[in-house]
C-alpha atoms as a PDB file:
ATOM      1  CA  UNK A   1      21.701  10.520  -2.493  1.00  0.00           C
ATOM      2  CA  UNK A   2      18.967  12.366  -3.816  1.00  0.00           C
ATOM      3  CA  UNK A   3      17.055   8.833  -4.624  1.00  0.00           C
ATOM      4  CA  UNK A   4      17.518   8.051  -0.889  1.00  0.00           C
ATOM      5  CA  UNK A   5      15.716  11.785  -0.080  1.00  0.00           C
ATOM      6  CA  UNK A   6      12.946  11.291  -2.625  1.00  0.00           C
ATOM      7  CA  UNK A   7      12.204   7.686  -1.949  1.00  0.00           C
ATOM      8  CA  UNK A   8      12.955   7.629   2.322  1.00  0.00           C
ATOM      9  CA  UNK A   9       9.733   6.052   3.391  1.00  0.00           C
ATOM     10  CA  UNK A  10      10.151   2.841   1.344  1.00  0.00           C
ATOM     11  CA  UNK A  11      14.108   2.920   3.160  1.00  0.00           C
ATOM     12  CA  UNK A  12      12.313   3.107   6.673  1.00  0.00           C
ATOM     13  CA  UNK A  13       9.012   0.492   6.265  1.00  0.00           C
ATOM     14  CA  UNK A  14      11.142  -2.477   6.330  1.00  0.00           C
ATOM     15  CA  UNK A  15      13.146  -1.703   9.506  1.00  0.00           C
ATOM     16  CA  UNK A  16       9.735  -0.739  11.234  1.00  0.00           C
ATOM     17  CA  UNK A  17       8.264  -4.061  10.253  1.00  0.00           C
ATOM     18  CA  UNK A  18      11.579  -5.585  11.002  1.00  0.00           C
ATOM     19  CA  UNK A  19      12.070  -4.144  14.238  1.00  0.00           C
ATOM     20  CA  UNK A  20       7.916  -4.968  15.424  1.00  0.00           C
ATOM     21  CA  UNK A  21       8.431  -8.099  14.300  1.00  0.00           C
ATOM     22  CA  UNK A  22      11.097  -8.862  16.783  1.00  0.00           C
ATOM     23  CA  UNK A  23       9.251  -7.147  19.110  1.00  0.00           C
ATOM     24  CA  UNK A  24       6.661 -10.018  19.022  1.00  0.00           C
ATOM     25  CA  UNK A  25       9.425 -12.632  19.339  1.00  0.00           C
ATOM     26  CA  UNK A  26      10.902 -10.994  22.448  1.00  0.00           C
ATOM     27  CA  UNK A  27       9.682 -12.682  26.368  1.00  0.00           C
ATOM     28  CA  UNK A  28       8.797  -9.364  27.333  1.00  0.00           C
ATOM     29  CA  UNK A  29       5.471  -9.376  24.482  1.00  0.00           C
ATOM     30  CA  UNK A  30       4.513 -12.597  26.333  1.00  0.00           C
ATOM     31  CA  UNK A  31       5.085 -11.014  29.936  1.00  0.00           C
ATOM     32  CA  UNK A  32       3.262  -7.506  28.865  1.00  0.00           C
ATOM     33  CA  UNK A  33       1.254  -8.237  25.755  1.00  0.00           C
ATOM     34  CA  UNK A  34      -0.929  -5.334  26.625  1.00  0.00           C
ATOM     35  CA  UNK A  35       1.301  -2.621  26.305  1.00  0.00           C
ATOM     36  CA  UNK A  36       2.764  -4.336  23.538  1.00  0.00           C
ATOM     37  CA  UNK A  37      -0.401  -3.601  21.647  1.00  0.00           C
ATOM     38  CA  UNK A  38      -0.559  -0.272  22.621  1.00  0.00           C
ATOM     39  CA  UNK A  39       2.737   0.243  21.396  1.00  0.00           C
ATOM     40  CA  UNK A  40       1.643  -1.506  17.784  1.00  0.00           C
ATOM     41  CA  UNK A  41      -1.440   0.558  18.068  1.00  0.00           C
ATOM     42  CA  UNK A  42       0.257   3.800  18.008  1.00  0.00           C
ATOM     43  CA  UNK A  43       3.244   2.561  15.474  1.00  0.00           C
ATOM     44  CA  UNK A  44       0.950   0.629  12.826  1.00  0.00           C
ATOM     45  CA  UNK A  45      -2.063   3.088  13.270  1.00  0.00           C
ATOM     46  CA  UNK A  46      -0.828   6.539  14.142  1.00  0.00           C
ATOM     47  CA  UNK A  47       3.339   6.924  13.655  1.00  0.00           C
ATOM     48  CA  UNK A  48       3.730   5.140  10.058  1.00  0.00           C
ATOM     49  CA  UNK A  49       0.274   6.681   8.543  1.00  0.00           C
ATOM     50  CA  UNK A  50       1.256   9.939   9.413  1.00  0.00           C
ATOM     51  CA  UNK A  51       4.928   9.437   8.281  1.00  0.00           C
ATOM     52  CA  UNK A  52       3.900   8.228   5.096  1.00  0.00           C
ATOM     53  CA  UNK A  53       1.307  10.812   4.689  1.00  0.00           C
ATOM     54  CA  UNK A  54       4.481  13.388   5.288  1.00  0.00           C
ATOM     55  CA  UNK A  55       6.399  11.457   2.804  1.00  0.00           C
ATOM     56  CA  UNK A  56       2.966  11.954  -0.021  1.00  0.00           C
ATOM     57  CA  UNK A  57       2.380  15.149   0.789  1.00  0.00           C
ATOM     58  CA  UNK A  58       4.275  16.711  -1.671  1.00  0.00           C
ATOM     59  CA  UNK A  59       3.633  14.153  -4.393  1.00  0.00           C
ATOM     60  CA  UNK A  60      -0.109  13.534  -4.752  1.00  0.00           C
ATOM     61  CA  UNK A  61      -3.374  15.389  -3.787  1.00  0.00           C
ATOM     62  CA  UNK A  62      -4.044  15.517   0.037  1.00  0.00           C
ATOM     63  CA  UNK A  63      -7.102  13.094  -0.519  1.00  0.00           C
ATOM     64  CA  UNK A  64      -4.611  10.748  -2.181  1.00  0.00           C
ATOM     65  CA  UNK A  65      -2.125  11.096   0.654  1.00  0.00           C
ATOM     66  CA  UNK A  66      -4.924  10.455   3.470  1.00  0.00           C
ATOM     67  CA  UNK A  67      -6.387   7.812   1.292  1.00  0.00           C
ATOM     68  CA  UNK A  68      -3.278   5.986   1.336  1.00  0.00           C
ATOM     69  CA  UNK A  69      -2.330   7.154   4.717  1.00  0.00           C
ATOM     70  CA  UNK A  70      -5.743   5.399   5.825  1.00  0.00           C
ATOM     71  CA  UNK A  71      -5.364   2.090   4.139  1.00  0.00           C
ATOM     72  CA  UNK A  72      -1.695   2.059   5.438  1.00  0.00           C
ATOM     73  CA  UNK A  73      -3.141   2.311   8.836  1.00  0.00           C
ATOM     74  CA  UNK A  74      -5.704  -0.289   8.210  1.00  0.00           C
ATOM     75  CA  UNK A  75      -2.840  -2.905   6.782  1.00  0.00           C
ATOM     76  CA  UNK A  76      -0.764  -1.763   9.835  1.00  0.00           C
ATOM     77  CA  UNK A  77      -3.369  -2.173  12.518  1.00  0.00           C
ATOM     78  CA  UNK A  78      -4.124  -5.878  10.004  1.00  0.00           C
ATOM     79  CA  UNK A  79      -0.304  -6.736  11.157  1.00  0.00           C
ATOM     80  CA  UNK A  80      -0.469  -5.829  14.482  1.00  0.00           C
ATOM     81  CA  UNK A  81      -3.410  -8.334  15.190  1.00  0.00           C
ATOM     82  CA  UNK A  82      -1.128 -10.874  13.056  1.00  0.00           C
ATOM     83  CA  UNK A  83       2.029  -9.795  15.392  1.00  0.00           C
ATOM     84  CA  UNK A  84       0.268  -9.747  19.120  1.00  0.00           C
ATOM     85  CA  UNK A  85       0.072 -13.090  20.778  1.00  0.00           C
ATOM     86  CA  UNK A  86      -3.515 -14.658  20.290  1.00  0.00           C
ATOM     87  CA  UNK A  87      -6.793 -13.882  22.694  1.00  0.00           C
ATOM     88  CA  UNK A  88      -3.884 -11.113  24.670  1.00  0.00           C
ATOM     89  CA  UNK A  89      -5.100  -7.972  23.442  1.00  0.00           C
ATOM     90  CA  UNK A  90      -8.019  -5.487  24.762  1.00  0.00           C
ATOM     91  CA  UNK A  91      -8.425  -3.460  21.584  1.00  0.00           C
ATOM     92  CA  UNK A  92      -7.409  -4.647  18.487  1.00  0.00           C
ATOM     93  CA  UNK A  93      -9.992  -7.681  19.151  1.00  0.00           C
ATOM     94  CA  UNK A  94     -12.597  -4.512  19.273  1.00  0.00           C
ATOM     95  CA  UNK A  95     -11.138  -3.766  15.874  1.00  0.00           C
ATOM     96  CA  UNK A  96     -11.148  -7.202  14.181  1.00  0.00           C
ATOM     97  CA  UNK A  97     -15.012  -6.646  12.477  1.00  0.00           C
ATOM     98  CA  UNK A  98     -13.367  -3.439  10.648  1.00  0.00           C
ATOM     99  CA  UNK A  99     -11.128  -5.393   8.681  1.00  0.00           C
ATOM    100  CA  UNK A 100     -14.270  -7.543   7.671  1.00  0.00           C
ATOM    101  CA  UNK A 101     -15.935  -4.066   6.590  1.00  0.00           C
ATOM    102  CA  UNK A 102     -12.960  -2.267   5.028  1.00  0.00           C
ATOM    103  CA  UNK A 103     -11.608  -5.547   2.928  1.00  0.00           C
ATOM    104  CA  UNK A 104     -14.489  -5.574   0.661  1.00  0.00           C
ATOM    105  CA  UNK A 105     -14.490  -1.954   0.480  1.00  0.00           C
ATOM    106  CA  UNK A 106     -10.324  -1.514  -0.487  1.00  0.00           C
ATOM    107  CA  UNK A 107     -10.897  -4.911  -2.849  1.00  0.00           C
ATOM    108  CA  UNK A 108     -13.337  -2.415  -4.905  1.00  0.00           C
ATOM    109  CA  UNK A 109     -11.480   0.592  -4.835  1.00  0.00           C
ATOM    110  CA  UNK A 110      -8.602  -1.500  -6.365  1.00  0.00           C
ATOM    111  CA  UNK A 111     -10.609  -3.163  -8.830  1.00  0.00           C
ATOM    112  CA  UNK A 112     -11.755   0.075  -9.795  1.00  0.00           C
ATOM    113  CA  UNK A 113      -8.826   1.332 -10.462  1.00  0.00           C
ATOM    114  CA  UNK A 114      -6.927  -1.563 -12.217  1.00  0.00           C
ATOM    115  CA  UNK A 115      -9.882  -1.319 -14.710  1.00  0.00           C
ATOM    116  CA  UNK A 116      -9.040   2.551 -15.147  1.00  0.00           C
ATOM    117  CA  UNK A 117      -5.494   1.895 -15.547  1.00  0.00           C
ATOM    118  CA  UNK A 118      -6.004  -1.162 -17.639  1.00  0.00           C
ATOM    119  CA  UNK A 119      -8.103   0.856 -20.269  1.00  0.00           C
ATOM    120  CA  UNK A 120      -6.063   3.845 -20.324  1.00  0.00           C
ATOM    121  CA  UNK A 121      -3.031   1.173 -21.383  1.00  0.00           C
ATOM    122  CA  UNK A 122      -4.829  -0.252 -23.619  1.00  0.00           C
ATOM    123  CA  UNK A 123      -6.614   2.517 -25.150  1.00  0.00           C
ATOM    124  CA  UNK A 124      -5.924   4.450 -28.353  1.00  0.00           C
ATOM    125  CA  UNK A 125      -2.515   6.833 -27.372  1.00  0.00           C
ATOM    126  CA  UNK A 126      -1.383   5.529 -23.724  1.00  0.00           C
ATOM    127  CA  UNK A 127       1.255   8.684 -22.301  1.00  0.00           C
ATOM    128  CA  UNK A 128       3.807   7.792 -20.141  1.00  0.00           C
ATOM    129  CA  UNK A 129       3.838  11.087 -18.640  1.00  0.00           C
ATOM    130  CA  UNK A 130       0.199  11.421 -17.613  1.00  0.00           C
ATOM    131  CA  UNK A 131       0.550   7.998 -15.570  1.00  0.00           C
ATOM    132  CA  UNK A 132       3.461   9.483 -14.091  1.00  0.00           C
ATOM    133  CA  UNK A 133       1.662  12.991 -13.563  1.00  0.00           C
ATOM    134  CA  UNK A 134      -1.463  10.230 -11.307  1.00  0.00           C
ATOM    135  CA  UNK A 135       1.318   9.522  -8.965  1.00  0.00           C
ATOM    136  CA  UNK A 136       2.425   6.188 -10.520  1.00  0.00           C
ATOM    137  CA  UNK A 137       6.147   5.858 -10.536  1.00  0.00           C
ATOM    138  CA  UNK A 138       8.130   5.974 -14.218  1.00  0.00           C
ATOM    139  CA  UNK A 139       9.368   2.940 -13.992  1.00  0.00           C
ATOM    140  CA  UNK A 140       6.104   1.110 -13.477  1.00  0.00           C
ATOM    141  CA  UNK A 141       4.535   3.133 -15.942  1.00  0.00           C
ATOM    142  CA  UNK A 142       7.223   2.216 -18.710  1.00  0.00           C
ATOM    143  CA  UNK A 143       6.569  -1.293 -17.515  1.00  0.00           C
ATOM    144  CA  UNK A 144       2.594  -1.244 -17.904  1.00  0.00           C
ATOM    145  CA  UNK A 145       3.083   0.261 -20.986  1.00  0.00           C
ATOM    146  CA  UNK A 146       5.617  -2.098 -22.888  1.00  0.00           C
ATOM    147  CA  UNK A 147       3.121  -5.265 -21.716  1.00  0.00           C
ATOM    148  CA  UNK A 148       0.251  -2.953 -22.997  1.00  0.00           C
ATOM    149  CA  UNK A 149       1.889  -2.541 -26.226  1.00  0.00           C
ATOM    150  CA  UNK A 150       3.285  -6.245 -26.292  1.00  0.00           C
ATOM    151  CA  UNK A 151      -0.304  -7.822 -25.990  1.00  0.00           C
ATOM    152  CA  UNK A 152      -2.113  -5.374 -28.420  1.00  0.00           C
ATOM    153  CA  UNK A 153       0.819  -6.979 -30.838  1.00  0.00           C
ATOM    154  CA  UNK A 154      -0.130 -10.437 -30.175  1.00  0.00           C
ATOM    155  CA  UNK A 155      -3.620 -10.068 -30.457  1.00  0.00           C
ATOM    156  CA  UNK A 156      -3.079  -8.027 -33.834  1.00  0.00           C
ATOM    157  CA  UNK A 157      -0.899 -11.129 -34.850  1.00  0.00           C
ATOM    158  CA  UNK A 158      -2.991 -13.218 -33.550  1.00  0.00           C
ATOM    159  CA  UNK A 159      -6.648 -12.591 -34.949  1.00  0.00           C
ATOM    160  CA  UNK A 160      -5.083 -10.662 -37.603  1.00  0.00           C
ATOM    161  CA  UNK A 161      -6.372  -7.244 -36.380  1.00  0.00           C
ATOM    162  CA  UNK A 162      -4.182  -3.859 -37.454  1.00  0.00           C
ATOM    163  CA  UNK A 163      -5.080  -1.196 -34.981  1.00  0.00           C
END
């Protein structure tokens, strides 16, 4: 139970993508597709951001929670395009240049930080616990460090190298 109280928001995403998606299948998105938007609009772009930034709140920085909070929103509003029925909508076809803008934008920010986390791994005296203390969870962490540690031996075997 207390896995199910530490870990609720990843419980509830899939019934709220579940449950929009059969909102999009339903007659009644063809016979009101606007307020079908509006209704995405406010669940991918206002009600699951600030849910999941409740859910961080406690577990990362505020800057990482709205961070995350703000590319949730971005994916959300992303799906909500995908999930409305094509040329229906009045604003999230005002919105469609922002995912052009913020795409390259999130691609860096990951790319930035797979290179951080790749070095750290890879780097002299990896910690589990510092990952962990980043916000990464411990079983990912074990993970990236056991491939870490498996490739450093086959390059060592491989080219001879002892470090």
């Amino acid at each position: 139970m207390a896995r199910v109280k530490q870990n609720w928001f990843y419980l509830l995403l899939p019934f709220a993508l579940l449950a929009a998606w059969q909102v999009s299948l339903s007659s009644q998105t063809l016979a009101n597709p606007v307020l079908t938007e509006r209704v995405y609009l406010f669940d991918f772009g206002v009600f699951l951001p600030a849910l999941y930034w409740l859910f961080l709140r406690g577990k990362v920085s505020s800057k990482a929670a709205a961070l995350r909070a703000l590319a949730l929103a971005g994916a959300g509003l992303s799906f909500a395009a995908y999930l409305n029925p094509p040329a229906t909508g009045e604003v999230l076809p005002l919105l469609s240049w922002l995912r052009w803008v913020a795409l390259p934008v999130l691609v860096a920010i990951e790319l930035a930080a797979l290179i951080a986390i790749t070095r750290y791994a890879y780097g002299a005296n990896p910690e589990e616990e510092r990952l962990i203390e980043q916000g990464m969870p411990p079983l990912l962490a074990k993970a990236l460090l056991a491939e870490a540690r498996f490739w450093k031996r086959v390059f060592a075997w491989l080219f001879g190298n002892k470090d």
